[in-house]
PDB file of N, CA and C in Angstrom:
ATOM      1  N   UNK A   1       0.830  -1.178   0.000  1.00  0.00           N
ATOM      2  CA  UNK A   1       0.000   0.000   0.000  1.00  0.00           C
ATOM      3  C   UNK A   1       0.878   1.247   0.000  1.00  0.00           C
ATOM      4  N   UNK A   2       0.398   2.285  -0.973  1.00  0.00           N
ATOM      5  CA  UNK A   2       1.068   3.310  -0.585  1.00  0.00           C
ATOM      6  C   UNK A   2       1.045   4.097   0.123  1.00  0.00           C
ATOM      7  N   UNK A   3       2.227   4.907   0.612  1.00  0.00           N
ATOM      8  CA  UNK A   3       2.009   6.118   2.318  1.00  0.00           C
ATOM      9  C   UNK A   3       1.662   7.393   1.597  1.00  0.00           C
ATOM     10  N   UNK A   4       1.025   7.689   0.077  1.00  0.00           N
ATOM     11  CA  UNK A   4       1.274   9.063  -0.428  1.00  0.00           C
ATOM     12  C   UNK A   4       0.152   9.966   0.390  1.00  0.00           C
ATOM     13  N   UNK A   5      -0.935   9.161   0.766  1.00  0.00           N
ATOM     14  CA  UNK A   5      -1.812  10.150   1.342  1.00  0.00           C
ATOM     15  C   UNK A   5      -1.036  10.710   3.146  1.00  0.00           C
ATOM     16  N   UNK A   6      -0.270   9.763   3.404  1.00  0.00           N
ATOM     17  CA  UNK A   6       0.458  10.150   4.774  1.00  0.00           C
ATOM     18  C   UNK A   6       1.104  11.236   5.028  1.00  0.00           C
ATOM     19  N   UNK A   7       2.027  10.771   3.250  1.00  0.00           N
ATOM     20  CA  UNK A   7       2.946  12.073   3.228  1.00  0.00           C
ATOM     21  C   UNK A   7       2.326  13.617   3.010  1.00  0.00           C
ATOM     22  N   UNK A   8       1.037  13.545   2.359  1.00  0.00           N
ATOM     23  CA  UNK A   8       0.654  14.786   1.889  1.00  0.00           C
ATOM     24  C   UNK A   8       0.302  15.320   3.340  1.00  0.00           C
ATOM     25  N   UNK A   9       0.138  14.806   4.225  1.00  0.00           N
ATOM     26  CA  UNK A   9      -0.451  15.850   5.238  1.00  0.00           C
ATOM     27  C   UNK A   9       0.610  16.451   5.923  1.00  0.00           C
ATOM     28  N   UNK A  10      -0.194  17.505   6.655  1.00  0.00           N
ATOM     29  CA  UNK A  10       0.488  18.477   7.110  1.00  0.00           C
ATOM     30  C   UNK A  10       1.876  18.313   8.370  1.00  0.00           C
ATOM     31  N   UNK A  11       3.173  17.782   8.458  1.00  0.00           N
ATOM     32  CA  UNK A  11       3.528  17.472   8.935  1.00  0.00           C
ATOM     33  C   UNK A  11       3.728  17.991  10.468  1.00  0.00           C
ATOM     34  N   UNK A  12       3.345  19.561  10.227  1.00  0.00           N
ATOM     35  CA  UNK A  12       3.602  20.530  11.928  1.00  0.00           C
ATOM     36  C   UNK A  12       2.651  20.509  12.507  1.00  0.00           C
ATOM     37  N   UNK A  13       0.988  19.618  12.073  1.00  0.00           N
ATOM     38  CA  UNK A  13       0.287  19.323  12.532  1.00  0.00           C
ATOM     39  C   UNK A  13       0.255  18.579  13.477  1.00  0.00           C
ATOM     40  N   UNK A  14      -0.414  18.635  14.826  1.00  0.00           N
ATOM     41  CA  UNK A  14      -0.559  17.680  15.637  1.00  0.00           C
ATOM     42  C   UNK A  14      -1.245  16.340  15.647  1.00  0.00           C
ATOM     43  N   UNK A  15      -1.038  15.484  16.254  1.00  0.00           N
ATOM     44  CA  UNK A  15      -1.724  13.899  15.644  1.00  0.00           C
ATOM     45  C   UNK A  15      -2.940  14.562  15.877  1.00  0.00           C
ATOM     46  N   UNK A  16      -4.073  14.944  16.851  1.00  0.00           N
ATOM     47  CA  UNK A  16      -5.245  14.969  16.677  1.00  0.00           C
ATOM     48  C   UNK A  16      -5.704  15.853  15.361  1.00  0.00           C
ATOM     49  N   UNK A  17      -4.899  16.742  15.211  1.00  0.00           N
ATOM     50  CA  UNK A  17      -5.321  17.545  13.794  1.00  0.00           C
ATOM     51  C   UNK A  17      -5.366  16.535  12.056  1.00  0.00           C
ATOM     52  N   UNK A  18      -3.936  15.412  12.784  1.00  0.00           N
ATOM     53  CA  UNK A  18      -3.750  14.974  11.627  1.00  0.00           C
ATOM     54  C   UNK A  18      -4.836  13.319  11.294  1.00  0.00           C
ATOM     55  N   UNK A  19      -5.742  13.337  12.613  1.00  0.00           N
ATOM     56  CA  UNK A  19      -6.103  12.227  12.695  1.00  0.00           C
ATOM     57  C   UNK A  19      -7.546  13.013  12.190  1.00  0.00           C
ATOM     58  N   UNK A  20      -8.014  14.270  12.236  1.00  0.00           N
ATOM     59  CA  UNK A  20      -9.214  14.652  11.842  1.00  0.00           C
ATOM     60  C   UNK A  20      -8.925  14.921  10.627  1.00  0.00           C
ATOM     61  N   UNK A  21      -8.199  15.256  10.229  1.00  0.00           N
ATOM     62  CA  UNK A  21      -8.028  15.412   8.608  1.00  0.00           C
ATOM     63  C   UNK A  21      -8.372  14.060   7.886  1.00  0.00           C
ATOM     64  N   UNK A  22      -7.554  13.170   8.436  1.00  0.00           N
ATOM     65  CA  UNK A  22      -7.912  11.942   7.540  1.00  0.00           C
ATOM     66  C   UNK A  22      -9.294  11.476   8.144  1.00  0.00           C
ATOM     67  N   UNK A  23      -9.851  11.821   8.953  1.00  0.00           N
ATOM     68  CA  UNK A  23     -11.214  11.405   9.224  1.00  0.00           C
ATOM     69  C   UNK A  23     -12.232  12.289   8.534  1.00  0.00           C
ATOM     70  N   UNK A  24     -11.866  13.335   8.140  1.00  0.00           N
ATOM     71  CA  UNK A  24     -12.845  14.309   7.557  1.00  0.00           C
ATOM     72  C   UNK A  24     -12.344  13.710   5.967  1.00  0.00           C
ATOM     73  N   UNK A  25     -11.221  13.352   6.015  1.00  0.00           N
ATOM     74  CA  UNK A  25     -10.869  12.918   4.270  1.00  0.00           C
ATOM     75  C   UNK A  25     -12.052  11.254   3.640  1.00  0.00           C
ATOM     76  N   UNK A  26     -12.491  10.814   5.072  1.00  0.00           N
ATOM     77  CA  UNK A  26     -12.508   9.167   4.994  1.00  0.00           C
ATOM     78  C   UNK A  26     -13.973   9.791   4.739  1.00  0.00           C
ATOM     79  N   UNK A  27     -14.714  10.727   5.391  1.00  0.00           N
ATOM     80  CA  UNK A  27     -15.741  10.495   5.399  1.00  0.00           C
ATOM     81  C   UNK A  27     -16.511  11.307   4.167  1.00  0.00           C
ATOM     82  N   UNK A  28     -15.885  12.344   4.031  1.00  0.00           N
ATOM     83  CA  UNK A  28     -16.378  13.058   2.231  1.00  0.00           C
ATOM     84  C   UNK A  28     -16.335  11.283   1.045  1.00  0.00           C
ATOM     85  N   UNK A  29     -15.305  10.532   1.282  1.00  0.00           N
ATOM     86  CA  UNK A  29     -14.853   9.470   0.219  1.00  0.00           C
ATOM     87  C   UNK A  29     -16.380   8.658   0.643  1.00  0.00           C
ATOM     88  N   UNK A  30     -16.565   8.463   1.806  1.00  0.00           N
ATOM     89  CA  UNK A  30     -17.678   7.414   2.076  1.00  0.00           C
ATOM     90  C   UNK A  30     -19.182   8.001   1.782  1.00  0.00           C
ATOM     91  N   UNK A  31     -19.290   9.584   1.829  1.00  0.00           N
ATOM     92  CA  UNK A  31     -20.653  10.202   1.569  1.00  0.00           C
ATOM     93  C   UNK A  31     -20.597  10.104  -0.184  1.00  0.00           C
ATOM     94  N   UNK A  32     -19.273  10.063  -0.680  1.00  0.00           N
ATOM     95  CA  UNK A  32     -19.345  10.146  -2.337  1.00  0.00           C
ATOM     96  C   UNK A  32     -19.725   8.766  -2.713  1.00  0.00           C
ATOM     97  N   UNK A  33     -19.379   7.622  -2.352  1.00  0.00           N
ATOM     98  CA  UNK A  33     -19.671   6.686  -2.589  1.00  0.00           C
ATOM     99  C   UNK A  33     -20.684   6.455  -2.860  1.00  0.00           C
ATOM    100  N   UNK A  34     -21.748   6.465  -1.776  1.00  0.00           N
ATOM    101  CA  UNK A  34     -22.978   6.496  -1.000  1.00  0.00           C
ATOM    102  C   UNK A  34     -24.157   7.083  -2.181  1.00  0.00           C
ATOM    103  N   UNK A  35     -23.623   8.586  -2.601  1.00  0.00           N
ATOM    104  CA  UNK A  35     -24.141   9.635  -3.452  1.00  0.00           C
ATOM    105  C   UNK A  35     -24.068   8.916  -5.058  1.00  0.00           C
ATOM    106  N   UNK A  36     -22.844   7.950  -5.258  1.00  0.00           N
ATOM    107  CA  UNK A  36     -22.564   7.931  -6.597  1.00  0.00           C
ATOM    108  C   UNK A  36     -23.436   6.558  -6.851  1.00  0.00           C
ATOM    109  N   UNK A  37     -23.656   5.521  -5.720  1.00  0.00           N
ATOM    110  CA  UNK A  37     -24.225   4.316  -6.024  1.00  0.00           C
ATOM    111  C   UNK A  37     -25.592   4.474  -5.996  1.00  0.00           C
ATOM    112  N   UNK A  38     -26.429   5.622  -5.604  1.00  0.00           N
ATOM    113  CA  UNK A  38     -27.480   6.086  -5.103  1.00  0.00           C
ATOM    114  C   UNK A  38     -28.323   6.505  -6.589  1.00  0.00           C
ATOM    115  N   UNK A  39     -26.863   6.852  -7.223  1.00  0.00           N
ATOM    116  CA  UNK A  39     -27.409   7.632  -8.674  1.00  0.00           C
ATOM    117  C   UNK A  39     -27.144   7.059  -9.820  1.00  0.00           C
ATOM    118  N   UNK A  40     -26.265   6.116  -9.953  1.00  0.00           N
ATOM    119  CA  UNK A  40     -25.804   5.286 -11.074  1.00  0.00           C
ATOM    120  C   UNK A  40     -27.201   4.109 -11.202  1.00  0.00           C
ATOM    121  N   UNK A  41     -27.116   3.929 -12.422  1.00  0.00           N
ATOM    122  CA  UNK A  41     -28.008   2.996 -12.888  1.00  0.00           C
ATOM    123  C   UNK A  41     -27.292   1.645 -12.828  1.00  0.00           C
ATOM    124  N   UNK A  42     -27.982   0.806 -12.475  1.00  0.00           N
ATOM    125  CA  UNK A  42     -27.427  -0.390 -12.837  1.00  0.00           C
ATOM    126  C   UNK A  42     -26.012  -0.718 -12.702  1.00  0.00           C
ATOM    127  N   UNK A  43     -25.069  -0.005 -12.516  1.00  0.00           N
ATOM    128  CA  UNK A  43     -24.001  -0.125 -12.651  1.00  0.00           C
ATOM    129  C   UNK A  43     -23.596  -0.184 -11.649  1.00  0.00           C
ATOM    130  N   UNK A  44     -23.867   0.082 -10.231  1.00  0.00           N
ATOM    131  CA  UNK A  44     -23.429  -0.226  -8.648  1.00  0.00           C
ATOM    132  C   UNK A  44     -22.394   0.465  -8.596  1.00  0.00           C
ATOM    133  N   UNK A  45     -22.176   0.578  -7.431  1.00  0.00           N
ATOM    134  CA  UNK A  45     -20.942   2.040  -6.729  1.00  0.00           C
ATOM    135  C   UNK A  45     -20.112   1.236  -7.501  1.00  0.00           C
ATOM    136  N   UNK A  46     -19.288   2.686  -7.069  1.00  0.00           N
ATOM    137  CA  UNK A  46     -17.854   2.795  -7.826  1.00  0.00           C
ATOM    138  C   UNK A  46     -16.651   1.701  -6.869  1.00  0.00           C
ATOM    139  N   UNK A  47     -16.135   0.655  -7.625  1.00  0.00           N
ATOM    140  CA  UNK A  47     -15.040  -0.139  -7.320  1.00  0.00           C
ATOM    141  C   UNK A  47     -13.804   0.741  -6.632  1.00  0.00           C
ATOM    142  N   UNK A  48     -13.606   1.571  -7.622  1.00  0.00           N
ATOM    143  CA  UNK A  48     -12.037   2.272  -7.216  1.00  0.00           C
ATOM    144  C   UNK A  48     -12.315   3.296  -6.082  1.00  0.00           C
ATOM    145  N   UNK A  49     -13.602   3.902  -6.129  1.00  0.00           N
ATOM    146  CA  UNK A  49     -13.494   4.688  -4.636  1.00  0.00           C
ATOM    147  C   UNK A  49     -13.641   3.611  -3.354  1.00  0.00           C
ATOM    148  N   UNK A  50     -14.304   2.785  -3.601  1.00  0.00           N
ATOM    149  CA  UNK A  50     -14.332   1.354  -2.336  1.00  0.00           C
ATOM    150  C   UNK A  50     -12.917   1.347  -1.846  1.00  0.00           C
ATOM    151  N   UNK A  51     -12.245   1.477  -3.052  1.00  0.00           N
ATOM    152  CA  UNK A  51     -10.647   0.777  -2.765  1.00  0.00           C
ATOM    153  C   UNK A  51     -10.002   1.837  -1.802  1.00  0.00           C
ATOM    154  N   UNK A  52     -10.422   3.164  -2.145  1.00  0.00           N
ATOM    155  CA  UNK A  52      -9.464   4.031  -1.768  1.00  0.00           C
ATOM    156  C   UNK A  52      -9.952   4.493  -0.524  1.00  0.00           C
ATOM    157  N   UNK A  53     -11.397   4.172  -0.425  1.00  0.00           N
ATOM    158  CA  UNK A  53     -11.358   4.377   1.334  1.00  0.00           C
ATOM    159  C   UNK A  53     -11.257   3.366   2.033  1.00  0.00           C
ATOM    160  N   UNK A  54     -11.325   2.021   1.911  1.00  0.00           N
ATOM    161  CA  UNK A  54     -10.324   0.824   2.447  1.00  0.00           C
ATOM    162  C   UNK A  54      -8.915   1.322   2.521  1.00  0.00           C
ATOM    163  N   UNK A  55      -8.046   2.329   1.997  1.00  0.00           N
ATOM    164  CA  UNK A  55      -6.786   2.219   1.838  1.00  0.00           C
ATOM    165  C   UNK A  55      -6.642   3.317   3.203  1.00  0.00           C
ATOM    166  N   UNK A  56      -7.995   4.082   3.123  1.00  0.00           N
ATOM    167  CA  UNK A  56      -8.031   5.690   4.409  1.00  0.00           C
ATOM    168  C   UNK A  56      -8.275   4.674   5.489  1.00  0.00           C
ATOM    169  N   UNK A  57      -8.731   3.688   5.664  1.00  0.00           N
ATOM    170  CA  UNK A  57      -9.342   2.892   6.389  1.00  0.00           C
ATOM    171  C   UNK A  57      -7.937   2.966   7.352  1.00  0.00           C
ATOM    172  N   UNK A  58      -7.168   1.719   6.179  1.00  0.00           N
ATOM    173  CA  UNK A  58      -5.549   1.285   7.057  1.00  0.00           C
ATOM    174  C   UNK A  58      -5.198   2.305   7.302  1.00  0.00           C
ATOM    175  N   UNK A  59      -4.573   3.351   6.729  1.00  0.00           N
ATOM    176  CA  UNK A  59      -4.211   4.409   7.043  1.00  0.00           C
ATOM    177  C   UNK A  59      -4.297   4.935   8.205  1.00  0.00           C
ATOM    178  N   UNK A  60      -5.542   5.168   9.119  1.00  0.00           N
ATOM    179  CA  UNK A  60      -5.904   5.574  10.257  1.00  0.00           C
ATOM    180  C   UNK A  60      -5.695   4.478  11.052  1.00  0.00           C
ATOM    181  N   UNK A  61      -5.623   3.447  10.764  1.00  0.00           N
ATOM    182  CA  UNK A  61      -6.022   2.262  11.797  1.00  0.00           C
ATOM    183  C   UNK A  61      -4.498   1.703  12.106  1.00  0.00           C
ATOM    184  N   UNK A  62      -3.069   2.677  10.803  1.00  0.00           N
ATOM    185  CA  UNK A  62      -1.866   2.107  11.005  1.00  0.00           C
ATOM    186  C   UNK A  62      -1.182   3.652  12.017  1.00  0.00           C
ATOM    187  N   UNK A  63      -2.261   4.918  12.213  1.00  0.00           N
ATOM    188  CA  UNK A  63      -1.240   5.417  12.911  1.00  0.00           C
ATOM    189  C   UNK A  63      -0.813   5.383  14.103  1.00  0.00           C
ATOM    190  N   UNK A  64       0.816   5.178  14.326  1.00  0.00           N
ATOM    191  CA  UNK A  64       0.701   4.664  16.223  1.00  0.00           C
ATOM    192  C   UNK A  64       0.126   5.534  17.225  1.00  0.00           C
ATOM    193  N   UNK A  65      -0.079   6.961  16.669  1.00  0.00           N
ATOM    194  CA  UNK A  65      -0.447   7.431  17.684  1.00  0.00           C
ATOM    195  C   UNK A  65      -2.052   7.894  17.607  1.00  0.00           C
ATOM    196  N   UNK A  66      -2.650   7.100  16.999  1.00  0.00           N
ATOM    197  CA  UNK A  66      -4.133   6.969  17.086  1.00  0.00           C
ATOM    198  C   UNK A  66      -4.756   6.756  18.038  1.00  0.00           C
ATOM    199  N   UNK A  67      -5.819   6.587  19.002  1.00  0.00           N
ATOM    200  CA  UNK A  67      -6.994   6.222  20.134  1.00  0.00           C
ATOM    201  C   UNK A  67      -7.177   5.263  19.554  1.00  0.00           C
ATOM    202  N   UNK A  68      -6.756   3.841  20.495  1.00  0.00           N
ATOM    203  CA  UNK A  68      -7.232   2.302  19.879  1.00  0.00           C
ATOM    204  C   UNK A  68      -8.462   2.123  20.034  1.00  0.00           C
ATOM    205  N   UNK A  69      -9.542   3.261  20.478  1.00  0.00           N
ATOM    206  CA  UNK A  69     -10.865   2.809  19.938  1.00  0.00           C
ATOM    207  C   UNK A  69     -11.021   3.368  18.546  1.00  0.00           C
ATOM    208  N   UNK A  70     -10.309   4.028  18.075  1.00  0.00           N
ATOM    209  CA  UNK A  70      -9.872   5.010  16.162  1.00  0.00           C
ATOM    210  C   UNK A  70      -9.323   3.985  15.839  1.00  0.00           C
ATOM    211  N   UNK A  71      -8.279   3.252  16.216  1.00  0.00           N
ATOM    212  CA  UNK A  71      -7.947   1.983  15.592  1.00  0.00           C
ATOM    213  C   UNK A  71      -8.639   1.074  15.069  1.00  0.00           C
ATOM    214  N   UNK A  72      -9.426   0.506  16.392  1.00  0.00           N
ATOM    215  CA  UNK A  72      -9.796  -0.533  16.092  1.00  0.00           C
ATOM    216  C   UNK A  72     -11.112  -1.017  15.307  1.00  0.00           C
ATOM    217  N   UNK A  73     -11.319   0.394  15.572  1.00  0.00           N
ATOM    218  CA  UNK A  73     -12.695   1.083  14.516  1.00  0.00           C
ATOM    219  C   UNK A  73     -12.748   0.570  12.851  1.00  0.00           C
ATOM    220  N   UNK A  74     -11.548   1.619  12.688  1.00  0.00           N
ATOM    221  CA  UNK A  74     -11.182   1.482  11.283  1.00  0.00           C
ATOM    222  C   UNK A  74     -10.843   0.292  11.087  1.00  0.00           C
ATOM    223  N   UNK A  75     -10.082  -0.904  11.347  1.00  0.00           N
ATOM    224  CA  UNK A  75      -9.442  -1.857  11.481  1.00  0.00           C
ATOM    225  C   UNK A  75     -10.584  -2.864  10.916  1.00  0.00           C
ATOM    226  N   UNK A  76     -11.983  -2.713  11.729  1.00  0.00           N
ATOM    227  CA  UNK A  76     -13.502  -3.617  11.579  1.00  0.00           C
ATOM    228  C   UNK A  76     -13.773  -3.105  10.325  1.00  0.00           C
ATOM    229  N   UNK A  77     -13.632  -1.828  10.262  1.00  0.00           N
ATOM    230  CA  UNK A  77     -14.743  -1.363   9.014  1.00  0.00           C
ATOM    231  C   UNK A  77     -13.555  -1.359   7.677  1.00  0.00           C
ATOM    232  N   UNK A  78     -12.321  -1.573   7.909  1.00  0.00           N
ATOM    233  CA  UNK A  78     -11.501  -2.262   6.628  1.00  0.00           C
ATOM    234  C   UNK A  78     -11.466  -3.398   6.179  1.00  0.00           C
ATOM    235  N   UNK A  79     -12.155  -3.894   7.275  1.00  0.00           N
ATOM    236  CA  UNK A  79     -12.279  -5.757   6.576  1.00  0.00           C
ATOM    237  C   UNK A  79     -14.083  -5.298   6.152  1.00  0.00           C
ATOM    238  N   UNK A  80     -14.498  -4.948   6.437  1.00  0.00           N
ATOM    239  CA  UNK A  80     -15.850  -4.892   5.554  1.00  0.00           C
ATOM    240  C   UNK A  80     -15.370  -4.214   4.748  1.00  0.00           C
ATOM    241  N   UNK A  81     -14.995  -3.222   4.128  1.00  0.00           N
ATOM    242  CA  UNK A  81     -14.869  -2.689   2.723  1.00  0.00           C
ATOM    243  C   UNK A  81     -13.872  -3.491   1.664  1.00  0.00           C
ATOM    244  N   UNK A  82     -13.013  -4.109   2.071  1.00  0.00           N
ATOM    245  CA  UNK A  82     -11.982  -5.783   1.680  1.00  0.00           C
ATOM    246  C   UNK A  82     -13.025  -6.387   1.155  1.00  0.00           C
ATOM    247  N   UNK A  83     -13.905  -6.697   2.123  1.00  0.00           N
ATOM    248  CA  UNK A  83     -15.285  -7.590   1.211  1.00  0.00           C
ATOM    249  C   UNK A  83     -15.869  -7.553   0.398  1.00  0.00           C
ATOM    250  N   UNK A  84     -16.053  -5.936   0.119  1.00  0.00           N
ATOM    251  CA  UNK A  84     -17.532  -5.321  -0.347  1.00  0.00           C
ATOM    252  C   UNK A  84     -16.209  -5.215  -1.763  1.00  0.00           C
ATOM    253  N   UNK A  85     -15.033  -4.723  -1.840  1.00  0.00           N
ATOM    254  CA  UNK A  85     -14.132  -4.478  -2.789  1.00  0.00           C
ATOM    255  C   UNK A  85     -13.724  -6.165  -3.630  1.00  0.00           C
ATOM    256  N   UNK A  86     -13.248  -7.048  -3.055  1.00  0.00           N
ATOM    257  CA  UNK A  86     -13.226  -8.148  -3.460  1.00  0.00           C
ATOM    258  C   UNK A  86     -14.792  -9.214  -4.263  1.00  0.00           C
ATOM    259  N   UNK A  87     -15.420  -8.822  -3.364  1.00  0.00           N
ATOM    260  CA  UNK A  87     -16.915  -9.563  -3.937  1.00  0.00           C
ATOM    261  C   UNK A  87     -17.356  -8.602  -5.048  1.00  0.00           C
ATOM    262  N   UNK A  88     -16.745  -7.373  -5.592  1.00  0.00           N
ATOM    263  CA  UNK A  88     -17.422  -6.796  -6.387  1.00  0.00           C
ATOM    264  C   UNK A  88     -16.200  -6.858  -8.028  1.00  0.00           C
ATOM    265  N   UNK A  89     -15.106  -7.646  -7.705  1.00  0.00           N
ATOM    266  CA  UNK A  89     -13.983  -8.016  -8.536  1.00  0.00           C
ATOM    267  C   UNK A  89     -14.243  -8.652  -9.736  1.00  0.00           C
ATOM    268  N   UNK A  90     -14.167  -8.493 -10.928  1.00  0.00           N
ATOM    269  CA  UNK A  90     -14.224  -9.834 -11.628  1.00  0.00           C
ATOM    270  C   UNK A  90     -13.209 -11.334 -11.264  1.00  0.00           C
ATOM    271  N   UNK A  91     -13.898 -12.097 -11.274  1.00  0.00           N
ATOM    272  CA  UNK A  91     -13.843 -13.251 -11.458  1.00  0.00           C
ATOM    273  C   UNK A  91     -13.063 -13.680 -12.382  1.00  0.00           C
ATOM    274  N   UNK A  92     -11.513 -14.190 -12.303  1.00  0.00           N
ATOM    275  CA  UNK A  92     -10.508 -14.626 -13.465  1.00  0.00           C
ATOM    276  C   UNK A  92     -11.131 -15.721 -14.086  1.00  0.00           C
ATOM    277  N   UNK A  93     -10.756 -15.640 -15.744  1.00  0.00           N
ATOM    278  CA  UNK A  93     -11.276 -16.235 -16.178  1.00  0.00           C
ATOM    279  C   UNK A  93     -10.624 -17.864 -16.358  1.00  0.00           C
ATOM    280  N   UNK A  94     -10.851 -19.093 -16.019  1.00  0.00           N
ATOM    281  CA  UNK A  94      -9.605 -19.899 -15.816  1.00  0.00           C
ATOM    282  C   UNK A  94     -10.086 -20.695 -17.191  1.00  0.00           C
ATOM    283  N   UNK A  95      -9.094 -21.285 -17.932  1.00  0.00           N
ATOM    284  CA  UNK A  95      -9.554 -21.981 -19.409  1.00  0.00           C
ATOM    285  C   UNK A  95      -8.599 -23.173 -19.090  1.00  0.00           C
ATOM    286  N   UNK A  96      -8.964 -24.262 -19.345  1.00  0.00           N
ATOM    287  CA  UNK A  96      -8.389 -25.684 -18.820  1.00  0.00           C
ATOM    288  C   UNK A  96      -6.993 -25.493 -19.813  1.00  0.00           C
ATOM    289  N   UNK A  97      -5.910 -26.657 -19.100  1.00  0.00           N
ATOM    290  CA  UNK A  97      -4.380 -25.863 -19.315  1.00  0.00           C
ATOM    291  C   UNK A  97      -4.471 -26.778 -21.075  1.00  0.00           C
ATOM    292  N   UNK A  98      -5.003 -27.613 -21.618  1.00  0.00           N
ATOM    293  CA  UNK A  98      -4.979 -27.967 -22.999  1.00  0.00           C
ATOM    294  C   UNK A  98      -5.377 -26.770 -23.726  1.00  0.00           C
ATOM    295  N   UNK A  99      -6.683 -26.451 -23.339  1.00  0.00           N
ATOM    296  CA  UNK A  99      -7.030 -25.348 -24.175  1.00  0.00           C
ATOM    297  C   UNK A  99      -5.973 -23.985 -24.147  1.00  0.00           C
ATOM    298  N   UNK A 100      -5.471 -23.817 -23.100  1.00  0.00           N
ATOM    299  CA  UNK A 100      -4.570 -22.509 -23.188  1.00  0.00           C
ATOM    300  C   UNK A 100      -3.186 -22.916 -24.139  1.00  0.00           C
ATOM    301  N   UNK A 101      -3.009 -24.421 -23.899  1.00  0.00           N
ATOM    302  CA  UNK A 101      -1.475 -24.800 -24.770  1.00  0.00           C
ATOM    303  C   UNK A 101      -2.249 -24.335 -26.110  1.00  0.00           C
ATOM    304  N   UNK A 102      -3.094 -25.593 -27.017  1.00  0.00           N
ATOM    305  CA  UNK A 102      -3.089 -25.963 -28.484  1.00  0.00           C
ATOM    306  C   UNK A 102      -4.247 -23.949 -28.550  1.00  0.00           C
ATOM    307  N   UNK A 103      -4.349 -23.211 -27.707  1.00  0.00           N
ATOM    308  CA  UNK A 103      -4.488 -21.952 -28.773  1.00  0.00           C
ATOM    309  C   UNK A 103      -4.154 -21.160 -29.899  1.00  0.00           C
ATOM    310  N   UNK A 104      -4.583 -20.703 -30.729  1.00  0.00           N
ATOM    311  CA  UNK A 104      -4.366 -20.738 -32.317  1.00  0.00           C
ATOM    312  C   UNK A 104      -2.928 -19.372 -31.501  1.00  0.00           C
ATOM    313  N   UNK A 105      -1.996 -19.536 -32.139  1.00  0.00           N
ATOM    314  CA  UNK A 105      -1.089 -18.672 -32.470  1.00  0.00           C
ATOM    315  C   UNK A 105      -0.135 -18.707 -31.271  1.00  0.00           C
ATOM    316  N   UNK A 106      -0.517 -19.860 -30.096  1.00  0.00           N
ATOM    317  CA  UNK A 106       0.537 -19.668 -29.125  1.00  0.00           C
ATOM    318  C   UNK A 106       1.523 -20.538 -29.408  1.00  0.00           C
ATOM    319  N   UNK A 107       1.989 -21.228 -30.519  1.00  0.00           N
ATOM    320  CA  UNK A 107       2.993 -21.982 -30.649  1.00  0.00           C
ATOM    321  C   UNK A 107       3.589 -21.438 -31.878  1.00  0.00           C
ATOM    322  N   UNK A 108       5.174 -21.262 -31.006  1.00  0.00           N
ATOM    323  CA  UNK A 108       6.179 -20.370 -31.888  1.00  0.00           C
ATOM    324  C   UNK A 108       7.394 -21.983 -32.183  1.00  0.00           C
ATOM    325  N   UNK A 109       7.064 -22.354 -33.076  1.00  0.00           N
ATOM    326  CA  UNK A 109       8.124 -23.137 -33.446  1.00  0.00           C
ATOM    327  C   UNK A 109       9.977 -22.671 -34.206  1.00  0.00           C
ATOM    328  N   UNK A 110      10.571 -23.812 -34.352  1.00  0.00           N
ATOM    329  CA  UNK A 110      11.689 -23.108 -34.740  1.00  0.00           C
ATOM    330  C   UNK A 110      11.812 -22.521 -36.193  1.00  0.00           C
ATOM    331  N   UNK A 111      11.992 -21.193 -36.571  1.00  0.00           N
ATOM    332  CA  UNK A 111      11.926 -20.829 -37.329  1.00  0.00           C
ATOM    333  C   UNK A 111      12.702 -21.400 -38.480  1.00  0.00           C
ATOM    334  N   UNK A 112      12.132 -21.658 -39.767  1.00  0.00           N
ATOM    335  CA  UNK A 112      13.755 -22.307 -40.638  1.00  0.00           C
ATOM    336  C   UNK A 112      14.085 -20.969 -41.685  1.00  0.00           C
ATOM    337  N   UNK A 113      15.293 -21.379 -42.111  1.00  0.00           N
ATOM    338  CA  UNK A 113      16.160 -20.125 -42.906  1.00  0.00           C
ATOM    339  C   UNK A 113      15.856 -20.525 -44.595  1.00  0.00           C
ATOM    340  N   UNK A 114      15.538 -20.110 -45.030  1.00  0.00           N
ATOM    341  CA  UNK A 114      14.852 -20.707 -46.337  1.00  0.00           C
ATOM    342  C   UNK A 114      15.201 -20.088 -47.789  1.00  0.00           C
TER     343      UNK A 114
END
């Protein structure tokens, strides 16, 4: 995971300042969600914002100097959004290993000089 949202904050900030920032950051991401699946047709919330407030999730739940009830908070509600992000994944497509060998064009034989 990356720390870029860590780094962007304000570093002369104090942890409680820096712990409301990312809580005021987590919760605009979770009202957009909310707003965008509310209004999309058929198409169900957005995958990549799921992801990225699962990522605000850890984020808060990895800082040491967080309130382990802020921890452990986030910590519950990152394994539910893991879920809700994974169950909404496509499904790899698996093709039995004959069919992936004899596929038209995957066999590169030795070329001859002619």
């Amino acid at each position: 995971m990356d720390d870029d949202f860590l780094d962007d904050t304000p570093a002369s900030g104090t942890p409680s300042t820096r712990h409301a920032l990312l809580v005021a950051a987590l919760l605009h991401l979770m009202s957009q969600y909310t707003l965008r699946s509310a209004v999309s047709e058929g198409e169900g919330p957005c995958l990549k914002l799921a992801a990225v407030i699962e990522r605000h999730l850890d984020a808060l739940a990895r800082l040491p100097d967080a309130e382990p009830v802020l921890r452990a908070t986030c910590e519950q509600l990152r394994a539910k959004w893991v879920e809700l992000v994974d169950s909404r994944l496509p499904s790899p497509v698996k093709r039995p290993l004959l069919a992936r060998i004899l596929r038209p064009g995957s066999f590169k034989g030795p070329v001859l000089a002619g």
